[in-house]
C-alpha atoms as a PDB file:
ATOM      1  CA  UNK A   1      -8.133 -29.286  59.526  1.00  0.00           C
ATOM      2  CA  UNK A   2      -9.495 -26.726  61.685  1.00  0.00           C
ATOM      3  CA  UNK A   3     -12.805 -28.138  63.828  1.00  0.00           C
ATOM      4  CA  UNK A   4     -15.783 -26.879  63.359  1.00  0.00           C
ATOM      5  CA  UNK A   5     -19.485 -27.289  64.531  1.00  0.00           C
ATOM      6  CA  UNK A   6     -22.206 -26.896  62.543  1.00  0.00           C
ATOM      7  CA  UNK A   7     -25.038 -25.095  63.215  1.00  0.00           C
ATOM      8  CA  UNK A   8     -27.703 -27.304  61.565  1.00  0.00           C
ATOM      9  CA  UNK A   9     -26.007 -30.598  60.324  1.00  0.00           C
ATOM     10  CA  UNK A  10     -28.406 -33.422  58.352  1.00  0.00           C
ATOM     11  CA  UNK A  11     -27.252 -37.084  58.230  1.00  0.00           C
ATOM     12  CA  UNK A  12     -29.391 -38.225  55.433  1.00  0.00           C
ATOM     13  CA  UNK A  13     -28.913 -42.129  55.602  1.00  0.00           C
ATOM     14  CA  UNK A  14     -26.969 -44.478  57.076  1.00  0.00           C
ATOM     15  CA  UNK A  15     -25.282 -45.596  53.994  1.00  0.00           C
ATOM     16  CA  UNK A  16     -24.189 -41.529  53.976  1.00  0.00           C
ATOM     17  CA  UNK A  17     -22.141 -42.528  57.053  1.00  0.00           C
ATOM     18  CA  UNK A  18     -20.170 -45.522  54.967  1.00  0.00           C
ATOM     19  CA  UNK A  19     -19.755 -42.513  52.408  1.00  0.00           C
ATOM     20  CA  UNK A  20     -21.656 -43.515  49.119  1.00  0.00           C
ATOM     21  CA  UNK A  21     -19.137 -42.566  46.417  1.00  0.00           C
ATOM     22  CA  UNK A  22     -19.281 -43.104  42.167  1.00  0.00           C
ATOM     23  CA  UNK A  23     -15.837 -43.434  41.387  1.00  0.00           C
ATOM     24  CA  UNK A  24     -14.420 -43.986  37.789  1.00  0.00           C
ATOM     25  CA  UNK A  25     -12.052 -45.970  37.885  1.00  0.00           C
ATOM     26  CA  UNK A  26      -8.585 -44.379  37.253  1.00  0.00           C
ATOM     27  CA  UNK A  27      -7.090 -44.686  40.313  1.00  0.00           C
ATOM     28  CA  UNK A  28      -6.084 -47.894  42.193  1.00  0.00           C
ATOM     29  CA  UNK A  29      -8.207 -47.544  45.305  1.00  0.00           C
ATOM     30  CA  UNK A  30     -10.957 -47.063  43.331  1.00  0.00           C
ATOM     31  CA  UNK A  31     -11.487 -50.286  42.760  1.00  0.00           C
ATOM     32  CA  UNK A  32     -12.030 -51.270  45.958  1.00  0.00           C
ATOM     33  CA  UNK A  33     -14.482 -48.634  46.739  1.00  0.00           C
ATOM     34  CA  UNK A  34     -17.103 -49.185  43.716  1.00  0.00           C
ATOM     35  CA  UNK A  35     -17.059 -52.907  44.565  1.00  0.00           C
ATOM     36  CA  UNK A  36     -18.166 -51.533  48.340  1.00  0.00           C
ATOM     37  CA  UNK A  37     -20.752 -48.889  46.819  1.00  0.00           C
ATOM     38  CA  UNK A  38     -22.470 -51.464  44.470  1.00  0.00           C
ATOM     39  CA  UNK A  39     -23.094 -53.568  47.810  1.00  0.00           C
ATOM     40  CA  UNK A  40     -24.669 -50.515  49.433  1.00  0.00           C
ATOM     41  CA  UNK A  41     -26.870 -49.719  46.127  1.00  0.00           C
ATOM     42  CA  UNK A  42     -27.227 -52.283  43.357  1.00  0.00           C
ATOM     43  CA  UNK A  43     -27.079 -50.954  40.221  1.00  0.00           C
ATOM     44  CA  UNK A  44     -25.372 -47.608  40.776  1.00  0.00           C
ATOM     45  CA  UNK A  45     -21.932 -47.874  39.406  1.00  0.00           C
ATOM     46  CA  UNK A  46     -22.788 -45.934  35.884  1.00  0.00           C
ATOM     47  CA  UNK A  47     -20.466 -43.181  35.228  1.00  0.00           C
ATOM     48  CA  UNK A  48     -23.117 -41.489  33.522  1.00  0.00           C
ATOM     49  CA  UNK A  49     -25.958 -40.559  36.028  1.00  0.00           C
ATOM     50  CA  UNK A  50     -29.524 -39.627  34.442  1.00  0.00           C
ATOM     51  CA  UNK A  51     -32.577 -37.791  35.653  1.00  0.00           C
ATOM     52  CA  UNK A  52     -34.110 -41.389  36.200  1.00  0.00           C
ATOM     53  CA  UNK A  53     -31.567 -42.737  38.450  1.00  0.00           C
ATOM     54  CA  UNK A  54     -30.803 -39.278  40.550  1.00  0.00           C
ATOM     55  CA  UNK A  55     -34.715 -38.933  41.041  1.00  0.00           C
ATOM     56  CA  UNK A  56     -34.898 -42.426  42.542  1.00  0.00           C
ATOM     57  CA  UNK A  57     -32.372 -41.593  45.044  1.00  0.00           C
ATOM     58  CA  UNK A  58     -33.648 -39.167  48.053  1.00  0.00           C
ATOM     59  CA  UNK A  59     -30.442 -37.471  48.184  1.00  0.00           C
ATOM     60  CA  UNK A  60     -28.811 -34.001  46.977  1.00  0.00           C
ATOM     61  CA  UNK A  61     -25.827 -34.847  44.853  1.00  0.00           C
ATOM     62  CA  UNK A  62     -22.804 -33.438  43.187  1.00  0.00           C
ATOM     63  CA  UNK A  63     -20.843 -35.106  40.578  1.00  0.00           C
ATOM     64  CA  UNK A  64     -17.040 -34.473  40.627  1.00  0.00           C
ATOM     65  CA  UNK A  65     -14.592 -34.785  38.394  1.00  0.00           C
ATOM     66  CA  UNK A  66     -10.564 -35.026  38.989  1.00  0.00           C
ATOM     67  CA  UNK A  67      -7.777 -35.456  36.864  1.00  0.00           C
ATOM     68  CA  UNK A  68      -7.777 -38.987  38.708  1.00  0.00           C
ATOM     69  CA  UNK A  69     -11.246 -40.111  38.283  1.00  0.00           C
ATOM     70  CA  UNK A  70     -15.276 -39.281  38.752  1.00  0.00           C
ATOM     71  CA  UNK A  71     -17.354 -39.456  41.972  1.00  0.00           C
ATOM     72  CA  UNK A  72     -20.579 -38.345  43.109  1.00  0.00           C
ATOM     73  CA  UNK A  73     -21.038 -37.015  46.170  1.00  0.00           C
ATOM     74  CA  UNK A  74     -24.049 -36.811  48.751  1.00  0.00           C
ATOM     75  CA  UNK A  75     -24.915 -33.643  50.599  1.00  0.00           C
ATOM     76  CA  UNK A  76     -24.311 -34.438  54.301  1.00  0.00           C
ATOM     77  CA  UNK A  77     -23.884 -31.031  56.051  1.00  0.00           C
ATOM     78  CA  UNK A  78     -25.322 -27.674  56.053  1.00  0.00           C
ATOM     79  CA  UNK A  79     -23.984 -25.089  58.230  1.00  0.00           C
ATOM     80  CA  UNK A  80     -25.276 -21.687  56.928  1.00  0.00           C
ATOM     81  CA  UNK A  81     -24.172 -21.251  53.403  1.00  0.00           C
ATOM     82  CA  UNK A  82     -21.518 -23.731  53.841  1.00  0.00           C
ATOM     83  CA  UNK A  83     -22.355 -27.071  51.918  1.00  0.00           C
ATOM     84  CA  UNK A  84     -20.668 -30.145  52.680  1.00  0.00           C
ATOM     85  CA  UNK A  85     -20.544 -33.308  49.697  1.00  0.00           C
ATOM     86  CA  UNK A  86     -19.261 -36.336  51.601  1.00  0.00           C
ATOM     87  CA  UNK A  87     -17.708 -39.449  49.422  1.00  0.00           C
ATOM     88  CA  UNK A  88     -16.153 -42.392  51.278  1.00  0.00           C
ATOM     89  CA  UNK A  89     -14.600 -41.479  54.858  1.00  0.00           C
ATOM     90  CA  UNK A  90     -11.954 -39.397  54.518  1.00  0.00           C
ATOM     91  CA  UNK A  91     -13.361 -37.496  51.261  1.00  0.00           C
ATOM     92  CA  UNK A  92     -15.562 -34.185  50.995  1.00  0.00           C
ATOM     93  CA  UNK A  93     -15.648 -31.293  49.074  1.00  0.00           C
ATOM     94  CA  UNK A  94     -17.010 -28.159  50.907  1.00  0.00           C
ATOM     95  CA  UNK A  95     -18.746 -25.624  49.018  1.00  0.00           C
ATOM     96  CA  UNK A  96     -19.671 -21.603  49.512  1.00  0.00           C
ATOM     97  CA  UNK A  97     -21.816 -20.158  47.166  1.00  0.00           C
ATOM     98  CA  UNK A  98     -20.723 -22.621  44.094  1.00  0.00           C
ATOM     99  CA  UNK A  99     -17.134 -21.742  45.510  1.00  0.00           C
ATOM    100  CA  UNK A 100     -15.029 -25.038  46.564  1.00  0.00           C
ATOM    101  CA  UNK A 101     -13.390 -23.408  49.768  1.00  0.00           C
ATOM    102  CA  UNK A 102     -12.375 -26.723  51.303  1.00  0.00           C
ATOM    103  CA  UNK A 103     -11.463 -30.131  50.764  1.00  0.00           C
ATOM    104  CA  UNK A 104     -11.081 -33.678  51.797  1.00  0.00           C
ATOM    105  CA  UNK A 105      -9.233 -36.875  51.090  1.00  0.00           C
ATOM    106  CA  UNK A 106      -7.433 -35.495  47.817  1.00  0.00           C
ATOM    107  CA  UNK A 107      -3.497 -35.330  46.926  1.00  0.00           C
ATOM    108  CA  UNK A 108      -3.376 -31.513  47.478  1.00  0.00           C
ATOM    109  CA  UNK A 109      -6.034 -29.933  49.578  1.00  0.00           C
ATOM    110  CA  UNK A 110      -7.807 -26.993  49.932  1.00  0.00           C
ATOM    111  CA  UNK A 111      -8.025 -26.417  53.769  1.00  0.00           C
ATOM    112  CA  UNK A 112      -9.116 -22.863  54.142  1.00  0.00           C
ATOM    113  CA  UNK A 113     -10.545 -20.159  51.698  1.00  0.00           C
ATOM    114  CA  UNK A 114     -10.868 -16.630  53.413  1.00  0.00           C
ATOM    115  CA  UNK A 115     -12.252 -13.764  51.543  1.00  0.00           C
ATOM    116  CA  UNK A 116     -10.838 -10.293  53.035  1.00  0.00           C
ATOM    117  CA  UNK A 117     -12.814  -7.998  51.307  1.00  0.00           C
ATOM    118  CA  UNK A 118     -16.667  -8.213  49.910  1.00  0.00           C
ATOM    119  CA  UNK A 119     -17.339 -11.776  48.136  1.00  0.00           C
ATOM    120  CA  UNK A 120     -19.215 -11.183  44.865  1.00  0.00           C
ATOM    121  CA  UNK A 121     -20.502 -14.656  44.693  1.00  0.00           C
ATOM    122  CA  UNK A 122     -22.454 -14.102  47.911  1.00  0.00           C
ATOM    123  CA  UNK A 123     -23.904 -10.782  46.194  1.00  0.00           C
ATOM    124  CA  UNK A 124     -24.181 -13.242  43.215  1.00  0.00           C
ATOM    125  CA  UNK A 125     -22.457 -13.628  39.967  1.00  0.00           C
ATOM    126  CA  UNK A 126     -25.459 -12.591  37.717  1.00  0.00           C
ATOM    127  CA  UNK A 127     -25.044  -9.065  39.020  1.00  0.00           C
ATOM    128  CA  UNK A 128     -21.489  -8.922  37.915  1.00  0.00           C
ATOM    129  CA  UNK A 129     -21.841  -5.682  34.655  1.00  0.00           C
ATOM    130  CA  UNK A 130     -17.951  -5.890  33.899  1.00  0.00           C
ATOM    131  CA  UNK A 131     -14.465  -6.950  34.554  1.00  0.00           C
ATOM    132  CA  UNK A 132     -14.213  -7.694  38.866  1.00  0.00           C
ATOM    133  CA  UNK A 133     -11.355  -7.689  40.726  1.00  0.00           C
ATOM    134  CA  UNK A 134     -11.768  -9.946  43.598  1.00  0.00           C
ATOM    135  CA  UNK A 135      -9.217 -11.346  45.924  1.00  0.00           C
ATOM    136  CA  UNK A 136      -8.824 -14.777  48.252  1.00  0.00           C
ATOM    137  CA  UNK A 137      -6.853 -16.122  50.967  1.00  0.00           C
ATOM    138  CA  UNK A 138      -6.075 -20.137  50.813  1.00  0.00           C
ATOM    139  CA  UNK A 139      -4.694 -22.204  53.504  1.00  0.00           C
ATOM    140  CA  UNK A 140      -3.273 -25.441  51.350  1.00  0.00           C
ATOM    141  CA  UNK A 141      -1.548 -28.735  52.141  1.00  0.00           C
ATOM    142  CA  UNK A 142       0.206 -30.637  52.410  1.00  0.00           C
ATOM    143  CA  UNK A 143       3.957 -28.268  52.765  1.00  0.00           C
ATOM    144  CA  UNK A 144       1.698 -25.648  55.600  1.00  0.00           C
ATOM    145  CA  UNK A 145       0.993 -23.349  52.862  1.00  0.00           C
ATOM    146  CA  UNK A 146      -1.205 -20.878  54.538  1.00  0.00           C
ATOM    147  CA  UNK A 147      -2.251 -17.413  54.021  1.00  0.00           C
ATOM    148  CA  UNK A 148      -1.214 -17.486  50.338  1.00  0.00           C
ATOM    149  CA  UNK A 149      -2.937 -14.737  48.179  1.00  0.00           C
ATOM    150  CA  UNK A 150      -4.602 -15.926  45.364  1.00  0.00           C
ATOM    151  CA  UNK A 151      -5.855 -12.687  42.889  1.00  0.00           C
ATOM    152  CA  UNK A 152      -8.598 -12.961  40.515  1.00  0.00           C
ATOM    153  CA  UNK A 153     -10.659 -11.247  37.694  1.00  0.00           C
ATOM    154  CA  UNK A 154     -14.228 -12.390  37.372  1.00  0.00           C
ATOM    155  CA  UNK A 155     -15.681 -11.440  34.088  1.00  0.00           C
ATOM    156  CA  UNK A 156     -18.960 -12.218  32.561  1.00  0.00           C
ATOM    157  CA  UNK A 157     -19.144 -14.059  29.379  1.00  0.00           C
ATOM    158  CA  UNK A 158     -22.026 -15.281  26.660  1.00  0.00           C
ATOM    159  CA  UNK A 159     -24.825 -17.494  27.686  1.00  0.00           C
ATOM    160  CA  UNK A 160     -24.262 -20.516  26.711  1.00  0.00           C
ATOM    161  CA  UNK A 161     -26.227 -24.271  26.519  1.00  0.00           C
ATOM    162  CA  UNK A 162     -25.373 -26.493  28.785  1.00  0.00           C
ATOM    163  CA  UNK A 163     -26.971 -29.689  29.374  1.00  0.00           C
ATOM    164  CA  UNK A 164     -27.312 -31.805  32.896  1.00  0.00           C
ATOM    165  CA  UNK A 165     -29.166 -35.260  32.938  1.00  0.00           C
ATOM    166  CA  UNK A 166     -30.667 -34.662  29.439  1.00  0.00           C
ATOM    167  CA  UNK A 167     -32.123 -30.689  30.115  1.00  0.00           C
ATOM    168  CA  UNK A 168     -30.828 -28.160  28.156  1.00  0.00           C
ATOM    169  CA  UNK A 169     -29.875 -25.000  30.172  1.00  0.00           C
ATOM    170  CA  UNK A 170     -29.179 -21.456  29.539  1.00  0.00           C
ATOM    171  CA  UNK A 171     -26.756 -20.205  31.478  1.00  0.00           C
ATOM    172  CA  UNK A 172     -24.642 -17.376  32.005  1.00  0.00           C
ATOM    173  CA  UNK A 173     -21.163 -18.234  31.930  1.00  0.00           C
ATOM    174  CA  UNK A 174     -18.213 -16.571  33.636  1.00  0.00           C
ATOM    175  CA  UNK A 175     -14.873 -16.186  33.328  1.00  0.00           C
ATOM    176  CA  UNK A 176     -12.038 -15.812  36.652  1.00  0.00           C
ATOM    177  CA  UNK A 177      -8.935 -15.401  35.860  1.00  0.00           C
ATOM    178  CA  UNK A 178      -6.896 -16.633  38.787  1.00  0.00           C
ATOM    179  CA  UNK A 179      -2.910 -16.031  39.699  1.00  0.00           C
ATOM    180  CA  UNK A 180      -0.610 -16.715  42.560  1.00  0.00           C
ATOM    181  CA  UNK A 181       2.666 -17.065  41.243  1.00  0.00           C
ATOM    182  CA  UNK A 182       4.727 -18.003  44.769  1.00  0.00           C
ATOM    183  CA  UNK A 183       2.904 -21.360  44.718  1.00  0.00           C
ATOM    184  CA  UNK A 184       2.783 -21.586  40.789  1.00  0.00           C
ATOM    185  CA  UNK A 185      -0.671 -21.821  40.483  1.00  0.00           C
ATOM    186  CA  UNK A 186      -2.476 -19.723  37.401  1.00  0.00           C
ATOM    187  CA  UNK A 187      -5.194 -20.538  35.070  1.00  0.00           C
ATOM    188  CA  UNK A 188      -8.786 -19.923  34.408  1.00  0.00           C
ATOM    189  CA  UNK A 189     -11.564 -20.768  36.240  1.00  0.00           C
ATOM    190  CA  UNK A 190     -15.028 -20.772  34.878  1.00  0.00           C
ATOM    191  CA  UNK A 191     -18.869 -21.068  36.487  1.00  0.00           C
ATOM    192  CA  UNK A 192     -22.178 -21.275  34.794  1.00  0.00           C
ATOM    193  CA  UNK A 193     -25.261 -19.893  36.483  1.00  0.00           C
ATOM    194  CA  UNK A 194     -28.625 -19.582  36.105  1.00  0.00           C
ATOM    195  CA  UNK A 195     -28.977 -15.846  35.010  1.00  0.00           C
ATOM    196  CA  UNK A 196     -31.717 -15.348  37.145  1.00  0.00           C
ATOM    197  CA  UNK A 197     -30.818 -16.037  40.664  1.00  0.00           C
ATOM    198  CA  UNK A 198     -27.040 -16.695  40.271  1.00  0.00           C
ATOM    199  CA  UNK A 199     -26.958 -20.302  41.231  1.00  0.00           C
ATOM    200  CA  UNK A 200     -24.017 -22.106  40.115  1.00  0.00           C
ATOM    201  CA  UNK A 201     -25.193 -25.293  38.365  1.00  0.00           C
ATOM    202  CA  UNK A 202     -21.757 -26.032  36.744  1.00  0.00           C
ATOM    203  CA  UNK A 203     -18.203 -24.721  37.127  1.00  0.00           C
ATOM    204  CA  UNK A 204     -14.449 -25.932  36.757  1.00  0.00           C
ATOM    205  CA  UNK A 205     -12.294 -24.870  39.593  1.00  0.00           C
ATOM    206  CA  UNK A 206      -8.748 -24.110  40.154  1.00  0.00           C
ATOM    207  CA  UNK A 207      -8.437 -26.007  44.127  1.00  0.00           C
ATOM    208  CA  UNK A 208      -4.748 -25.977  44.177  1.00  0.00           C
ATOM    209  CA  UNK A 209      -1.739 -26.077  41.884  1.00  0.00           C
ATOM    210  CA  UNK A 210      -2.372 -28.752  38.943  1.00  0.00           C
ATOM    211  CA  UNK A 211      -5.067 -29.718  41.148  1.00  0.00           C
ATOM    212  CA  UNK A 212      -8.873 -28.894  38.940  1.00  0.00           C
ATOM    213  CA  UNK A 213     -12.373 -30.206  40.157  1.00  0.00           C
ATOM    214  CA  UNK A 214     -15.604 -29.935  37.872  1.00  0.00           C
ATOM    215  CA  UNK A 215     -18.547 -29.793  39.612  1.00  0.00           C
ATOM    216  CA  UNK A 216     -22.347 -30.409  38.327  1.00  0.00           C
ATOM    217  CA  UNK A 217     -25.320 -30.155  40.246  1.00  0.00           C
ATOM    218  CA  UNK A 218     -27.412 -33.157  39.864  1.00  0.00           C
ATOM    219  CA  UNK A 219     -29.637 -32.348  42.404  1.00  0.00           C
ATOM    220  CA  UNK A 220     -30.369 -28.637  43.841  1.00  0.00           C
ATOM    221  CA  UNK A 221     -30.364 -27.922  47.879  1.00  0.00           C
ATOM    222  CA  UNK A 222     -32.280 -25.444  48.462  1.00  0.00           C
ATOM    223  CA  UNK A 223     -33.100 -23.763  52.399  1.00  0.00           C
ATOM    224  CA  UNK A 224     -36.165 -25.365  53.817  1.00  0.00           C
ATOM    225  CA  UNK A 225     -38.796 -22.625  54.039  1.00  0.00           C
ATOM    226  CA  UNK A 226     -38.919 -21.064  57.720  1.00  0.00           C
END
């Protein structure tokens, strides 16, 4: 991983620190790691997170899902528009936008993602009137796979219902096609958003080859006012 040094970076807690992750249990260290968490915070090893139990925690959180298991993560960096969702040590996912552009602790990982030209989900998705090219550059390991092209076709689909912690939203979904055949990696990647100011409150994302990651937003960041 490259370093880098953020310009504003919050440690929320201590327990943060010890990396508070939710982790269904599919894979064998998992185990291991919920017995840890339940130490930290009695009580929190449901799978199924509600508006009750996210509101009593002063925290900005992320639930995951991989083809291995479930986590939630905890906000633990800001630097710009650069999110990162820390787990136990050695796991994060880093997003941009709603965009996962980097990862942690996983069997394939996302180390870099590089936009060369304009990136419409800084303009934001909701603007988005047709079919959208777009185009991004991913640095992946392990095997040094970097500056593989990865070419996609964002296009805007129905609004749909989706509900987190028991609301009902509307949301505008989208559709990205995404391709890069020298690594093997194709599919479809999809993001809901609130059709008024883009934000992403749900997606399913393509990190790496036969490597997907849902994300939900349990709990919003948004910038402190100046």
């Amino acid at each position: 991983m490259r370093p880098w040094t953020a310009t504003r970076f919050c440690r929320l807690t201590l327990l943060l620190a010890a990396g508070l992750l939710v982790l269904g249990g599919c894979a064998p260290t998992s185990r291991g790691m919920l017995d840890a968490l339940r130490q930290s915070l009695p009580g929190s090893s449901t799978l199924h997170p509600t508006a009750a139990s996210v509101a009593a925690r002063p925290y900005f959180q992320l639930q995951v899902k991989t083809p291995t298991g479930e986590a939630i993560l905890i906000l633990g960096s800001v630097e710009g528009d650069l999110l990162g969702w820390y787990g136990k040590p050695g796991e994060a996912v880093f997003t941009r936008h709603g965009v996962v552009v980097r990862t942690l602790g996983l069997t394939q990982n996302l180390d870099d993602t590089r936009w060369p030209h304009a990136n419409p989900f800084a303009r934001g998705l909701q603007h988005l009137r047709g079919p959208t090219p777009d185009q991004r550059v991913l640095d992946l390991s392990p095997g040094y796979r970097y500056g593989a092209e990865l070419q996609m076709q964002l296009q805007p689909g129905p609004l749909e219902s989706v509900a987190i912690l028991g609301t009902v939203r509307r949301l505008q979904r989208i559709d990205e096609t995404v391709r890069m055949p020298a690594l093997g990696l194709h599919g479809e990647n999809r993001y809901w958003l609130d059709p008024a100011d883009g934000f992403i409150w749900k997606s399913r994302q393509l990190v790496a080859p036969g490597m997907a990651l849902e994300l939900t937003v349990l709990r919003r960041y948004r910038e402190p006012a100046a």
